[in-house]
Every structure is written in C-alpha cells, then in structure tokens.
C-alpha atoms as a PDB file:
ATOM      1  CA  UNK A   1       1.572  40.299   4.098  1.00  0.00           C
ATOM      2  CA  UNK A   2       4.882  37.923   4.596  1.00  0.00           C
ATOM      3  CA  UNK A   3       3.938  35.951   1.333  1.00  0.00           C
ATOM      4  CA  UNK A   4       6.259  33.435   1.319  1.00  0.00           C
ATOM      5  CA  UNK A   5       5.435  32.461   4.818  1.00  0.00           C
ATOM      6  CA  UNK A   6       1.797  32.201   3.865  1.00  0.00           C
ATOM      7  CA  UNK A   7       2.219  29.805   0.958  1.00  0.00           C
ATOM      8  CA  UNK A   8       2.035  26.081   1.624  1.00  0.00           C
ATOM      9  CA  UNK A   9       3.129  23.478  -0.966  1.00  0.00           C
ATOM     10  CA  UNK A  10       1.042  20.135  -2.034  1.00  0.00           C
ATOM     11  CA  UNK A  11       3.385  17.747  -1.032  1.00  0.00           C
ATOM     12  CA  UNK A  12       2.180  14.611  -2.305  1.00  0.00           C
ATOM     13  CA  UNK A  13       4.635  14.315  -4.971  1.00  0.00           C
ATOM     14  CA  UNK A  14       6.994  17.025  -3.492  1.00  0.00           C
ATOM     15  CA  UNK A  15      10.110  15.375  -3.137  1.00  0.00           C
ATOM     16  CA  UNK A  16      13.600  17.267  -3.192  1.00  0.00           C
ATOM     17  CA  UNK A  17      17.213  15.668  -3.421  1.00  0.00           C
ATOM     18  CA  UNK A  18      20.471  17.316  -3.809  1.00  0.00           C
ATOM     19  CA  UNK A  19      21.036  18.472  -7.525  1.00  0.00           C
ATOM     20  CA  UNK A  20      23.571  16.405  -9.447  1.00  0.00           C
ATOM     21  CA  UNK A  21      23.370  13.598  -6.484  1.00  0.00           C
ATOM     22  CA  UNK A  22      22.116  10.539  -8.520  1.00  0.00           C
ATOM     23  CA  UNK A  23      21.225   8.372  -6.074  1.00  0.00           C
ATOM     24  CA  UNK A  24      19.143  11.045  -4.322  1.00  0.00           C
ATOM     25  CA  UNK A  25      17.619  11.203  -7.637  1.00  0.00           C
ATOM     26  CA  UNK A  26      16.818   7.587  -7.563  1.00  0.00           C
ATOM     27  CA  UNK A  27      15.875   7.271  -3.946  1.00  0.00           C
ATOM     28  CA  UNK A  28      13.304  10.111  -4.427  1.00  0.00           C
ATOM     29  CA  UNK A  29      11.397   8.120  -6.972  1.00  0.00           C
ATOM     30  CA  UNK A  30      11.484   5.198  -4.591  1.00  0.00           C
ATOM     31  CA  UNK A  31      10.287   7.389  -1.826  1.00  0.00           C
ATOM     32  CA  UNK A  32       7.063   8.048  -4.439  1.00  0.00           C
ATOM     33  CA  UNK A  33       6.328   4.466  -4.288  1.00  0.00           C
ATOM     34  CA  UNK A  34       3.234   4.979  -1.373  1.00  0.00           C
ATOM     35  CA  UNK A  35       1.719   6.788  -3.820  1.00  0.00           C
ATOM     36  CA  UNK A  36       1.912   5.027  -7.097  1.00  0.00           C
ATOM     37  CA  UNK A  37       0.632   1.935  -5.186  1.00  0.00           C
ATOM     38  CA  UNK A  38      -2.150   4.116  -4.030  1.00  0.00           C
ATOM     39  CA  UNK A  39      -3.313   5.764  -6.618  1.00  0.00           C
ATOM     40  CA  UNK A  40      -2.472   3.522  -9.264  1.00  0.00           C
ATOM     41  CA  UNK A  41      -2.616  -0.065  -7.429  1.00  0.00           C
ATOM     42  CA  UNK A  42      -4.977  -0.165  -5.352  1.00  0.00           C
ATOM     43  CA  UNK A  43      -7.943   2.396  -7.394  1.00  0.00           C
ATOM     44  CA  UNK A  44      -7.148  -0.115 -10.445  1.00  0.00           C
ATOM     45  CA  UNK A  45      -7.399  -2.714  -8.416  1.00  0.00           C
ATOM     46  CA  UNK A  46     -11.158  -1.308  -7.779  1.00  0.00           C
ATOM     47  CA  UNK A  47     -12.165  -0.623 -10.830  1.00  0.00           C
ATOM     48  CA  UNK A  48     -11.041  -3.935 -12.996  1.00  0.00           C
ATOM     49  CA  UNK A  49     -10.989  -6.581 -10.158  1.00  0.00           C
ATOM     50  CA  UNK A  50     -13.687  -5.577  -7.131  1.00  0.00           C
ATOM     51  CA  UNK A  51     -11.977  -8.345  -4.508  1.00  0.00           C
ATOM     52  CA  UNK A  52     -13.018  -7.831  -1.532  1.00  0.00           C
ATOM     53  CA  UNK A  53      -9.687  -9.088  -0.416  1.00  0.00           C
ATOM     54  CA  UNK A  54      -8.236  -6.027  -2.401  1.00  0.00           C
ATOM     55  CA  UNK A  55     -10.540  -3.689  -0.961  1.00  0.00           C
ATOM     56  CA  UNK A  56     -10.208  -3.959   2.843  1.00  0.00           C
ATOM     57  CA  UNK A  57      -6.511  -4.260   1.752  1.00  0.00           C
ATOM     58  CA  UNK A  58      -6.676  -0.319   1.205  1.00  0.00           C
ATOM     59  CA  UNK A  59      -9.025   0.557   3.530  1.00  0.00           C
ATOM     60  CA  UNK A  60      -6.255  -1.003   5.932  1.00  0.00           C
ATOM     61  CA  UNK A  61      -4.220   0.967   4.525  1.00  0.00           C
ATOM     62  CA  UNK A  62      -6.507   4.074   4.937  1.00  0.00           C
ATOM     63  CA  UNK A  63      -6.693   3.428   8.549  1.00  0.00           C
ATOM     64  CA  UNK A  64      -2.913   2.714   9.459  1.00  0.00           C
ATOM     65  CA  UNK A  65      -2.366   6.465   7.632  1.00  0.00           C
ATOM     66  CA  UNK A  66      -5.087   8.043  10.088  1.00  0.00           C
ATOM     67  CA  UNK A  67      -3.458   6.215  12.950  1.00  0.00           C
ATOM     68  CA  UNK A  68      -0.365   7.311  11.728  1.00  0.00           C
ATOM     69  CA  UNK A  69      -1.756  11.319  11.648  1.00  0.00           C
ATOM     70  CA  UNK A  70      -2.947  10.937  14.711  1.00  0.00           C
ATOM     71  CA  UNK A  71      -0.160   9.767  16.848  1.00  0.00           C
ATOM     72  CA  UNK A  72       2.351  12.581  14.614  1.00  0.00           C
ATOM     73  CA  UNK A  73       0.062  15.577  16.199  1.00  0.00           C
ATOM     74  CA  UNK A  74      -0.101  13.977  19.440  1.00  0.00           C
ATOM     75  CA  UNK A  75       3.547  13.145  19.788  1.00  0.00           C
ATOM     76  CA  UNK A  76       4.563  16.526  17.986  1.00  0.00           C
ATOM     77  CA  UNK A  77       7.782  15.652  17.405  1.00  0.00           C
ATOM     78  CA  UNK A  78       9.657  17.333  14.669  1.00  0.00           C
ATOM     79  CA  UNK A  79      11.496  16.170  11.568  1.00  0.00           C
ATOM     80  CA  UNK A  80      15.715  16.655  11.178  1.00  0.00           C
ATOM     81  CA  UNK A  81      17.308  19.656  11.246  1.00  0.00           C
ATOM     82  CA  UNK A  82      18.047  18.536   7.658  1.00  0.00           C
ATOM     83  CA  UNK A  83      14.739  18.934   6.717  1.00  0.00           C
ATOM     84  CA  UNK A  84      14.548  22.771   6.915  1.00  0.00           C
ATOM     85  CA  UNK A  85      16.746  23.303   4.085  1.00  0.00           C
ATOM     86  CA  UNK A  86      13.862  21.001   2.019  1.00  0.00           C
ATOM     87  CA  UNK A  87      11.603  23.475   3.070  1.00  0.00           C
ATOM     88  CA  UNK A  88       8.983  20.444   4.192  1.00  0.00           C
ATOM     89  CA  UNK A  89       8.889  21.107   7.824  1.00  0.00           C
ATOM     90  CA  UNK A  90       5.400  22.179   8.460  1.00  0.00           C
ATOM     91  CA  UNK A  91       4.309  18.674   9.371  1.00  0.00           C
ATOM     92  CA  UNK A  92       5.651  16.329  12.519  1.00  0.00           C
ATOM     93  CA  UNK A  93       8.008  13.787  11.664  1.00  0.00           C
ATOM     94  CA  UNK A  94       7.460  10.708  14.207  1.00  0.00           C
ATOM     95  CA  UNK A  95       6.426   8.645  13.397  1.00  0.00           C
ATOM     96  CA  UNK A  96       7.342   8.143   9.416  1.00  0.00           C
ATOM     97  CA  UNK A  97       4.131   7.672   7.057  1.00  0.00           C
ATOM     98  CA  UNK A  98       6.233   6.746   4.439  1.00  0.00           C
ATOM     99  CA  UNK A  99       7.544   3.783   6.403  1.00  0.00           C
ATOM    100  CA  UNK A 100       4.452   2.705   8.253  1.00  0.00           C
ATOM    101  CA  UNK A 101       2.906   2.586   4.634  1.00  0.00           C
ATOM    102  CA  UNK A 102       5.603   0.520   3.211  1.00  0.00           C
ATOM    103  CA  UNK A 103       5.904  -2.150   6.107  1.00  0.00           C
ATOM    104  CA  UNK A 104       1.889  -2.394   6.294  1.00  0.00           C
ATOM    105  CA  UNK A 105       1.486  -3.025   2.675  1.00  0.00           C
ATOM    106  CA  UNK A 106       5.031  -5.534   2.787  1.00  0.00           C
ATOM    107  CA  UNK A 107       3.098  -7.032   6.426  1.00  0.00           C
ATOM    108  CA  UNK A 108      -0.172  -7.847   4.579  1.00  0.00           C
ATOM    109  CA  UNK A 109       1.191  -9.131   1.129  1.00  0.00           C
ATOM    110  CA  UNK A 110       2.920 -11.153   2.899  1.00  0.00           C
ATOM    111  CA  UNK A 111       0.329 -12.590   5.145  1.00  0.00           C
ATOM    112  CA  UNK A 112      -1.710 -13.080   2.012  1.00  0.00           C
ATOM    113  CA  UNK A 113       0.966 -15.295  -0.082  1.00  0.00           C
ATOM    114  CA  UNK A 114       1.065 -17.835   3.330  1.00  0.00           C
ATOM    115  CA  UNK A 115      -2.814 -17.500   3.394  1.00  0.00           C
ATOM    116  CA  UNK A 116      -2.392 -18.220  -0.582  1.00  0.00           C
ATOM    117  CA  UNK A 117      -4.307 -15.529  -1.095  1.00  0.00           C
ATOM    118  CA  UNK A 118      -4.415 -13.084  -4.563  1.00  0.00           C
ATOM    119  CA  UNK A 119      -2.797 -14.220  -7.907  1.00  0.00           C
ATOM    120  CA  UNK A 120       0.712 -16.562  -6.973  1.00  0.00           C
ATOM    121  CA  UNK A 121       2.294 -18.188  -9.732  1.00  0.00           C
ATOM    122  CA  UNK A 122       4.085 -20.632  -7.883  1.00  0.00           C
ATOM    123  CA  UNK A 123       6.592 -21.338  -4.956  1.00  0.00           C
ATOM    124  CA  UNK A 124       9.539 -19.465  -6.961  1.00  0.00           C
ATOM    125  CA  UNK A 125       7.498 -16.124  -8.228  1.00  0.00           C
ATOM    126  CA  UNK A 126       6.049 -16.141  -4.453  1.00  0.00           C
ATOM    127  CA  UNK A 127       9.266 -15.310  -2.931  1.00  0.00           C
ATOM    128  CA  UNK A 128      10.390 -13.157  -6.011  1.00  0.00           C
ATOM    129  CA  UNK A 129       7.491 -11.210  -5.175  1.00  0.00           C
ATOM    130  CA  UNK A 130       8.159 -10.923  -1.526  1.00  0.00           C
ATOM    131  CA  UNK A 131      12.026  -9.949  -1.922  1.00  0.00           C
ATOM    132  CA  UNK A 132      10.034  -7.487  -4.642  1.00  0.00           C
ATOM    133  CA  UNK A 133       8.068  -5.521  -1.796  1.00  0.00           C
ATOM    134  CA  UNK A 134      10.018  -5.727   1.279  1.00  0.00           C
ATOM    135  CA  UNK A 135      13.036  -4.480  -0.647  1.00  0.00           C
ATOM    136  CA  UNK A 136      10.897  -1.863  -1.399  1.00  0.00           C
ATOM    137  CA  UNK A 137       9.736  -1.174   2.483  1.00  0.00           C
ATOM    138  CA  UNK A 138      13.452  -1.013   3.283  1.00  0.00           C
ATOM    139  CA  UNK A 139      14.766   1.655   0.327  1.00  0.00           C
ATOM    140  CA  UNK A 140      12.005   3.599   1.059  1.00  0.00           C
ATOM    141  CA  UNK A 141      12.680   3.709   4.744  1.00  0.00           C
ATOM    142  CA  UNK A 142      16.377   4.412   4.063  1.00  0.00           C
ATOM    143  CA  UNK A 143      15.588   7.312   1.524  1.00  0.00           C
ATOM    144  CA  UNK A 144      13.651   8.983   3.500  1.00  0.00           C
ATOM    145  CA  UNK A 145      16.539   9.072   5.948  1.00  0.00           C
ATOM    146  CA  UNK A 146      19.160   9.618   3.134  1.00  0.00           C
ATOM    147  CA  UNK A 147      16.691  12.286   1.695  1.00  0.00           C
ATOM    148  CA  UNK A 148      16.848  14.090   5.207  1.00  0.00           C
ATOM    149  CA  UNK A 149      12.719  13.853   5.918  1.00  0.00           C
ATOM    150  CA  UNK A 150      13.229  11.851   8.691  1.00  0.00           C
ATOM    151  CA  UNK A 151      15.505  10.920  11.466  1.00  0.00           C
ATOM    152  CA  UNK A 152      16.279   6.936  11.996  1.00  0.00           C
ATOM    153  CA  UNK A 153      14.610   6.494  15.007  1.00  0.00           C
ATOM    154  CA  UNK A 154      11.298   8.250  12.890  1.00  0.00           C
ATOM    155  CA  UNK A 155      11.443   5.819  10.170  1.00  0.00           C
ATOM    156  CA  UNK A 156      11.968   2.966  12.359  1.00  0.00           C
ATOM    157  CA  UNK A 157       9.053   3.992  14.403  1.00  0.00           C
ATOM    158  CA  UNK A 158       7.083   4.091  11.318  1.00  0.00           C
ATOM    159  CA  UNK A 159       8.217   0.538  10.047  1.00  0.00           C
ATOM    160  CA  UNK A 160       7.183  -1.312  13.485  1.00  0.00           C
ATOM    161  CA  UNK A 161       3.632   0.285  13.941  1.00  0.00           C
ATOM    162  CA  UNK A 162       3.002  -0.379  10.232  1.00  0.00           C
ATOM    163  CA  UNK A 163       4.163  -4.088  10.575  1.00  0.00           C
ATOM    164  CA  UNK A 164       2.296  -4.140  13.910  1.00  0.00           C
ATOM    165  CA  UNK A 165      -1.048  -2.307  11.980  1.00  0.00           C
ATOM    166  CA  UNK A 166      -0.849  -4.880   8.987  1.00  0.00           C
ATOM    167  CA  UNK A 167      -0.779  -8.012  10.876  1.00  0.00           C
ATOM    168  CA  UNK A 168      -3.858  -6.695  13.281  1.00  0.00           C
ATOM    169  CA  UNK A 169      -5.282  -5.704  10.111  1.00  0.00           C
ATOM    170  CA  UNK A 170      -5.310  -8.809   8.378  1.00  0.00           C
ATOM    171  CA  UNK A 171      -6.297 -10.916  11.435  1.00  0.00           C
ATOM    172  CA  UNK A 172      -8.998  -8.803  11.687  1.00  0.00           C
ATOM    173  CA  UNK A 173      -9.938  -9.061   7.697  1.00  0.00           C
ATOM    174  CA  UNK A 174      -9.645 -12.869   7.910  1.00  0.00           C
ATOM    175  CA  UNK A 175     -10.884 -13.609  11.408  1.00  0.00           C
ATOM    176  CA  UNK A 176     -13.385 -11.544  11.786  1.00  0.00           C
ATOM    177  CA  UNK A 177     -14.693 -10.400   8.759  1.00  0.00           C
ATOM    178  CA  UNK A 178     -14.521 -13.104   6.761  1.00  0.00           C
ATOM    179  CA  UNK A 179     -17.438 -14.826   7.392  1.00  0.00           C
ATOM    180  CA  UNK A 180     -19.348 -12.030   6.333  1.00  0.00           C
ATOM    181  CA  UNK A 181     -17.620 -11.647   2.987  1.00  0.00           C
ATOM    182  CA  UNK A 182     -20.707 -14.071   1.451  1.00  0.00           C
ATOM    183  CA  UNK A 183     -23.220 -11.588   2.665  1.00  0.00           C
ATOM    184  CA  UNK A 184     -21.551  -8.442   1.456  1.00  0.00           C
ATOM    185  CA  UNK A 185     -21.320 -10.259  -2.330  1.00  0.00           C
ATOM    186  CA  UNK A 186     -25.152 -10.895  -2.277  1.00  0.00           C
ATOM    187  CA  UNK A 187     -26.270  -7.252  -0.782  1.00  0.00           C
ATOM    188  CA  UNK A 188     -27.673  -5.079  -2.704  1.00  0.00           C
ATOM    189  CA  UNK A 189     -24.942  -2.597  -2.882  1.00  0.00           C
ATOM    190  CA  UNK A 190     -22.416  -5.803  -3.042  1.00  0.00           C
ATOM    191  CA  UNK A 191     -24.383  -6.873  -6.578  1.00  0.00           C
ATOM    192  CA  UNK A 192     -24.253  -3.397  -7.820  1.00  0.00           C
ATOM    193  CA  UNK A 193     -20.956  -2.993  -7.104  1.00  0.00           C
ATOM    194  CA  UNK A 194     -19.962  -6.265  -8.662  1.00  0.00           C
ATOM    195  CA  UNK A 195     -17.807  -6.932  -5.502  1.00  0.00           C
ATOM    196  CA  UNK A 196     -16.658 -10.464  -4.926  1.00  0.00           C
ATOM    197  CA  UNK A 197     -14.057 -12.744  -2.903  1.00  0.00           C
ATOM    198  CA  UNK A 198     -12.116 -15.491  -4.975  1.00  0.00           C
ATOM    199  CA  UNK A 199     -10.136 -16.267  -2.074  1.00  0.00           C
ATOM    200  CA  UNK A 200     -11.206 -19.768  -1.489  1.00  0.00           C
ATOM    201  CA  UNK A 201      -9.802 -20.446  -5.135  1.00  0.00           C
ATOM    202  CA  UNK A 202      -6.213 -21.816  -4.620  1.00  0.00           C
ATOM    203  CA  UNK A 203      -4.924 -20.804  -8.610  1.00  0.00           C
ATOM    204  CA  UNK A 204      -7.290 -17.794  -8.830  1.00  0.00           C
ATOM    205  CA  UNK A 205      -5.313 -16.908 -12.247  1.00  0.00           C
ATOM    206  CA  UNK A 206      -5.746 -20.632 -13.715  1.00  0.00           C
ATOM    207  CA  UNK A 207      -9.256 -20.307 -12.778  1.00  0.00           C
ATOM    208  CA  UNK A 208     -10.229 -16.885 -14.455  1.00  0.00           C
ATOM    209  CA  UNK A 209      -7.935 -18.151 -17.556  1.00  0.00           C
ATOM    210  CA  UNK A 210      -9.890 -21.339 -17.561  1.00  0.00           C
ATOM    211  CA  UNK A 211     -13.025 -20.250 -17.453  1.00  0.00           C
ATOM    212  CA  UNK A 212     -11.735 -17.365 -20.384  1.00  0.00           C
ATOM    213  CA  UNK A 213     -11.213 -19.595 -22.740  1.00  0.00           C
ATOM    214  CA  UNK A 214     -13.962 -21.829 -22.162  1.00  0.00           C
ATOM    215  CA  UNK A 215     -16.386 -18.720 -22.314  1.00  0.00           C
ATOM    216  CA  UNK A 216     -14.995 -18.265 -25.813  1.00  0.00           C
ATOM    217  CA  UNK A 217     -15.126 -21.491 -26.892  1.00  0.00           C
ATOM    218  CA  UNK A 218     -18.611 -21.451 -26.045  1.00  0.00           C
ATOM    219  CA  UNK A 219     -19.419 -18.371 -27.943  1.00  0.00           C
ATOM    220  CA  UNK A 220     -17.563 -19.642 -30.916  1.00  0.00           C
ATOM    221  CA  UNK A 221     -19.710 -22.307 -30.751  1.00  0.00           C
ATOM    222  CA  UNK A 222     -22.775 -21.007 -30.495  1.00  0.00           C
ATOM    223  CA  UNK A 223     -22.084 -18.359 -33.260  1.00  0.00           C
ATOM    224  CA  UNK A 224     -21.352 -21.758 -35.574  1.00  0.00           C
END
C-alpha cells in the first residue's frame, strides 16, 4: 500500500505559508478567520444570546457553503499550480469558500447595520465596524491568492456569489420570514429554546443595560 497517497489531512485549520515569510505568516491567520467566526461567533452567539436574527444569520451561512460545494464538484475546476507544493489539492478550487464566506458574512452585516439591526453603538462605531469586516473579506480574499490556494479569478468568483448569496439571504430572512419570527418565539420548541428577536428594539444594548440595572435595583429592594 502507497501510504502517503492514502492519507488525507483535516484541513480546517491546515494552512501552510512559506517559512520565514512574515506576512504569509500573518495572512494565514487571516485566512483562519471563516472559522473563528464560525465556531467561535456564531455557536456563542447561540448559546448566550438565542436571536433569531443571529441564528438564520448562520444558517445563511450554512447554506451559501453547500451552494458553494456544490457548484466546486460541478464546475471541477482545479486550484493553482501553486497549490501542489501545499499539498492541499484534493479539493476543486472555483469557486473560493473562503471568499464566498467572507463577502456573505461582510453582505449581511452590512445589510443589518442599514436595517439597524444587532447591537450599534452609534453612527461612528457603525462604520468602524463595517471598515472592520469588509477589510477582513478583502485580506482574506487576497491571502488566499498570496497563499497560492486559489487563483484570482477563484477568489473573485467566490466574493460575488457570496455577496450575491447574502443579500438573497437577508431579503429572504426579513421579507419573508419575518413575519413568522413571533410564532417561532411562542412555539413550543421556540420557549424551550429560549429563542427570541429584539430586532424591533432600535438601542438593543441600552435596552438590555436598562432593564439590567433596573432588575437589580429591584432585587436590592426587595431584599431591604
């Protein structure tokens, strides 16, 4: 048995750069990004805050990757030459789930700050955030170039369907959807769940701070 032909690498974190190249270094970290807001965003996100916002949020997400998978084994096409020397060239490379990712999650955060949706501290902190995460869509598109994954035309491929994805999404979350959001709260599976949508609140971070401190007012009151 060829073993080293029959071995195949997780590659969820498995990102290589040139040794000694620095910005390689940095750039790999960046292209790691997808996951930490994964993994670490968006299952936080479940577990402390059930929005319901939040949660179609990532199962947008969710869906934009499958679409993503789907059109990469139908297309077929296959990453740089580049890429071979990574050994990381036993998947298709157009177009670029890294990229689609990035420009879906930049689309939608986005669309939520017009909608004033989520927590926005204020005109200023609303564009910091936005420079924040489409600066991060566009050095992870460029590393993934730079780290020889992809070709250009793969990652741009990947930024416009995840752009096009994220506004679809959201249109669909907000149009459609929406008007259900009340009856998903008070279903069964909604209550146990402790899902709920505080979307209609313009200053959702006044309001939970509010209502905070009056809670422990109200306790310290009681307790005197």
């Amino acid at each position: 048995m060829d073993l080293p032909n029959s071995l195949k690498a997780v590659t969820l974190t498995h990102v290589r750069y040139r040794r000694g190249d620095q910005l390689g270094h940095f750039l790999a970290w960046i292209s790691l990004v997808p996951v930490f807001i994964s993994l670490g965003g968006f299952v936080s996100h479940f577990l402390f805050r059930r929005e319901l916002q939040g949660i179609f949020f990532g199962i947008g997400l969710v869906i934009s990757q499958f679409i993503n998978e789907f059109i990469k084994t139908s297309v077929e096409q296959a990453r740089p030459e580049t890429c071979t020397l990574l050994e990381a060239c036993d998947s298709h490379g157009w177009p670029s789930s890294h990229s689609q990712f990035m420009f879906f999650f930049a689309t939608y955060f986005s669309l939520m700050g017009c909608k004033g949706i989520g927590f926005w501290f204020g005109l200023k902190s609303k564009w910091i955030l936005n420079l924040l995460h489409w600066s991060l869509a566009l050095v992870t598109m460029y590393s993934r170039v730079y780290l020889g994954y992809h070709t250009v035309a793969q990652v741009f491929a990947g930024a416009t369907l995840g752009a096009i994805v994220g506004a679809s999404w959201f249109w669909v979350v907000n149009s459609v959807l929406y008007p259900y959001f009340p009856v998903i709260e008070e279903s069964a599976l909604g209550r146990m769940l402790c899902v709920k949508d505080t979307s209609h609140i313009p200053d959702v971070l006044k309001f939970e701070y509010d209502n905070a401190r009056a809670a422990r007012k109200n306790m310290e009151t009681k307790s005197n």
